[in-house]
Protein backbone atom coordinates (compact mmCIF):
# COMPACT_ATOMS: atom_id res chain seq x y z
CA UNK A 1 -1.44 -9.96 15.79
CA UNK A 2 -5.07 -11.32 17.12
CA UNK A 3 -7.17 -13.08 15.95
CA UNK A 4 -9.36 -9.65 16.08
CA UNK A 5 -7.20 -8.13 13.78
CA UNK A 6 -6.68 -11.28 11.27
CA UNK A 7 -10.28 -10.76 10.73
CA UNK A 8 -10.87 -7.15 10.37
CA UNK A 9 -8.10 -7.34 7.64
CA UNK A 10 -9.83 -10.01 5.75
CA UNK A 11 -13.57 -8.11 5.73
CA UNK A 12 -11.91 -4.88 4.63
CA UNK A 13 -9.57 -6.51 1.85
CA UNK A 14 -12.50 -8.53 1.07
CA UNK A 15 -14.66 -5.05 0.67
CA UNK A 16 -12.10 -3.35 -0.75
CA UNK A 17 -11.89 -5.85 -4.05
CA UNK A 18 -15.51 -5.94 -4.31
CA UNK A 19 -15.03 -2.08 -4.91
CA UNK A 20 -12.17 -1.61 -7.32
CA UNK A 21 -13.37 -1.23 -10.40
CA UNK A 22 -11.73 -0.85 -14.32
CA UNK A 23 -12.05 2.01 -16.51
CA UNK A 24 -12.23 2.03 -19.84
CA UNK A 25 -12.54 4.90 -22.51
CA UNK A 26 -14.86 5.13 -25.43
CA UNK A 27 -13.48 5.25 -29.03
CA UNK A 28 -14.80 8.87 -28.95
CA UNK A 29 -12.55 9.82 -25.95
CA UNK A 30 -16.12 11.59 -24.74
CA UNK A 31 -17.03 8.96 -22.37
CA UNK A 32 -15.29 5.92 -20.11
CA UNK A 33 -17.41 2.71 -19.20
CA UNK A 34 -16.80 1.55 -15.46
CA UNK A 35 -16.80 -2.50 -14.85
CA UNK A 36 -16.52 -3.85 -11.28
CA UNK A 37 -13.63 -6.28 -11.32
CA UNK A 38 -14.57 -8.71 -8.53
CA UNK A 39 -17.81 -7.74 -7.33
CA UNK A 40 -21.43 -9.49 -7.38
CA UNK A 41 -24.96 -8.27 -6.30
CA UNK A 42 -24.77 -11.78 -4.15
CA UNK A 43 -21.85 -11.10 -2.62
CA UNK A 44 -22.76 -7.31 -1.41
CA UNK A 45 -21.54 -5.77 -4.73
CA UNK A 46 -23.27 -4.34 -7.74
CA UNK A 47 -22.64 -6.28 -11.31
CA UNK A 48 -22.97 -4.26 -14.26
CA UNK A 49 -21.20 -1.26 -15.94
CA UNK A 50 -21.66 2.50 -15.19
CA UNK A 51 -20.40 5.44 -17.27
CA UNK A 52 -18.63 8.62 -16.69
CA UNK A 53 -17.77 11.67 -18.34
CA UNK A 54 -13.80 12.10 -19.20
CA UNK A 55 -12.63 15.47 -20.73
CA UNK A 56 -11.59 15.51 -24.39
CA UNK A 57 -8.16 16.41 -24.08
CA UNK A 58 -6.46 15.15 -21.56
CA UNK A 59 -2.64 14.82 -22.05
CA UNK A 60 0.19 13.63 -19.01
CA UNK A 61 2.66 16.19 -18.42
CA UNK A 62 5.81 14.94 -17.04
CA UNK A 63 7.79 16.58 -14.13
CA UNK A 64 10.25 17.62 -16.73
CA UNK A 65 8.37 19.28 -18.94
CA UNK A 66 5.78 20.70 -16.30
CA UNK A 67 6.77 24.61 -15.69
CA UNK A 68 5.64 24.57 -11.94
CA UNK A 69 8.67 22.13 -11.47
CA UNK A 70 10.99 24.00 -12.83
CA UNK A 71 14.04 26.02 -10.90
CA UNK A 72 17.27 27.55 -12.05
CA UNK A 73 19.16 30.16 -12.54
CA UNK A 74 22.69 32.29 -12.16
CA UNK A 75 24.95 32.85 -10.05
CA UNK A 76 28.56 34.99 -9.67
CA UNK A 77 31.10 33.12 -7.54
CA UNK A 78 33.66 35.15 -6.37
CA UNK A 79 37.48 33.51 -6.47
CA UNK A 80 37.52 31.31 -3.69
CA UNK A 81 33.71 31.02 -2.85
CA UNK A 82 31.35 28.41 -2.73
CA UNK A 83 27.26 29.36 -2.96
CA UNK A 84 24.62 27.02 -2.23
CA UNK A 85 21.70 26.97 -5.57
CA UNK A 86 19.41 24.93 -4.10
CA UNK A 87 17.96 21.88 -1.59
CA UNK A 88 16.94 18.00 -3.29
CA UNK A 89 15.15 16.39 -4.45
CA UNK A 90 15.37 17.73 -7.84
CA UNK A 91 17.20 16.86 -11.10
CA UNK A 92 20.05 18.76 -12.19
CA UNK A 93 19.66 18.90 -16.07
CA UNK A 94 21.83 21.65 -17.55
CA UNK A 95 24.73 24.08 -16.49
CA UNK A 96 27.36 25.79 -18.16
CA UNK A 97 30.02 28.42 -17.03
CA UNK A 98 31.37 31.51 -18.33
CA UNK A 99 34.65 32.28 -16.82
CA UNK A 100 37.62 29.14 -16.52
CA UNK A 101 36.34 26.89 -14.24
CA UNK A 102 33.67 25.95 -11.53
CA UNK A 103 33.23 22.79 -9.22
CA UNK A 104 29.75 21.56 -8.67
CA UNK A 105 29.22 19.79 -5.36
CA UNK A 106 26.90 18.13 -3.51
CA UNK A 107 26.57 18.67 -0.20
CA UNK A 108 24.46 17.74 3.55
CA UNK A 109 21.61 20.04 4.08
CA UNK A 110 23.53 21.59 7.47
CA UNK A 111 26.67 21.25 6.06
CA UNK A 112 29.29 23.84 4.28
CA UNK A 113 29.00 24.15 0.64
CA UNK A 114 33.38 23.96 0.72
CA UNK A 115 32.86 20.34 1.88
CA UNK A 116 30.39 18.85 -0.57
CA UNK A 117 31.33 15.78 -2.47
CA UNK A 118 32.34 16.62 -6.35
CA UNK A 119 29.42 16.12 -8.99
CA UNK A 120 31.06 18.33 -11.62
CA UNK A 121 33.86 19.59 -12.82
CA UNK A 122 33.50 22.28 -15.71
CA UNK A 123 35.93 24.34 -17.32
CA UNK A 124 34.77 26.64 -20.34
CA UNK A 125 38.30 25.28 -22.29
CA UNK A 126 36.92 21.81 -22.61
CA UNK A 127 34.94 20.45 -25.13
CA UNK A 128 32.71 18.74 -22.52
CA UNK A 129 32.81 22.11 -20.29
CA UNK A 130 28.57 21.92 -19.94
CA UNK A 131 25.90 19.44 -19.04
CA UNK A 132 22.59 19.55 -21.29
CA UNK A 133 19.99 17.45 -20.76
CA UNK A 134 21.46 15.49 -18.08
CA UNK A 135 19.40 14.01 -15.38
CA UNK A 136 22.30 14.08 -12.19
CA UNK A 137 19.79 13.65 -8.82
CA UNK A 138 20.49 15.98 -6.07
CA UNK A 139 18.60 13.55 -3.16
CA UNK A 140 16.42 15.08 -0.07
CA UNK A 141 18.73 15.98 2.38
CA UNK A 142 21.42 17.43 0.28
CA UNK A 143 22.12 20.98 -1.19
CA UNK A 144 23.34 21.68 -4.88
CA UNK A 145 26.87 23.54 -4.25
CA UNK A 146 29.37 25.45 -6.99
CA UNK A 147 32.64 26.24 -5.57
CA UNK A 148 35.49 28.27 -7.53
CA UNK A 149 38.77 27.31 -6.77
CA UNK A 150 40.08 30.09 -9.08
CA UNK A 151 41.86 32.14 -6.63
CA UNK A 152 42.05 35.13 -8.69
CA UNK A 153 39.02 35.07 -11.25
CA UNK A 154 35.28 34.81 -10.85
CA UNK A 155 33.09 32.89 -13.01
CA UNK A 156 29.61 32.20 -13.50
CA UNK A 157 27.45 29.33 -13.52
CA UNK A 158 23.71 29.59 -15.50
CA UNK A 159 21.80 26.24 -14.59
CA UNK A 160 18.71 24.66 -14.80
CA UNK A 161 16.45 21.87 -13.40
CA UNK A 162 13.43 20.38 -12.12
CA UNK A 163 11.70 18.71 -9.29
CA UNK A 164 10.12 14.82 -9.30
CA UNK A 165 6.48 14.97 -8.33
């Protein structure tokens, strides 16, 4: 790195912390008050405070509870089969079976759904036989997977989940 650059980063950084500023809201939620955290009228910024108008209700909606992040579904798997539900990154957060018993696997993106590492195992005569409200992350680059190793019966899987922002 030159000397050049050296510099150039040190104006802009310099710049850029004149600029940030805090903001606060009003008791009244109505209104937010804007102070510059760093800034001076001698040293190229402005001092003083500024206001803005913030909407009454704001609220934070969470991945999880945010409908536009939702996915799920379900599926039929034949005796013997494996079906891919779906590509990461998302959270898988519920699934349960009707039939004896399906495998949930995680698999590669290219790869077979048959060779996907176990996540799950449920069977609908155990207690446990469901997952509700779990948060198990299927990562970018992999493929939710539910084989059926049944080779006579089919079963079905109903699932649900959502994506990270």
């Amino acid at each position: 790195m030159n000397l050049k650059h050296v510099t150039s980063w040190l104006v802009g950084s310099a710049l850029l912390y004149g600029a940030v500023a805090a903001c606060t809201s009003s008791p009244s939620g109505e209104t937010a008050h804007a102070q510059e955290t760093g800034g001076s009228s001698a040293n190229g910024g402005s001092s003083g405070c500024g206001t803005c108008s913030v909407p009454q209700n704001l609220r934070v909606v969470t991945a999880d509870s945010d409908v536009n992040q939702h996915l799920g579904g379900g599926v039929d798997v034949n005796p013997g089969g494996a079906i891919w539900l779906d590509e990461g990154p998302f959270y898988l957060t519920d699934a349960r079976i009707s039939g004896d018993r399906l495998l949930v696997a995680v698999a590669d993106s290219s790869a077979d759904c048959g060779n996907g590492e176990l996540l799950l195992s449920l069977s609908s005569g155990d207690p446990g036989g469901y997952l509700a409200g779990g948060r198990l992350l299927v990562p970018a680059g992999k493929k939710l997977c539910v084989r059926n190793d049944d080779p006579t019966d089919s079963s079905r899987l109903t699932w649900g989940g959502f994506r990270p922002y």
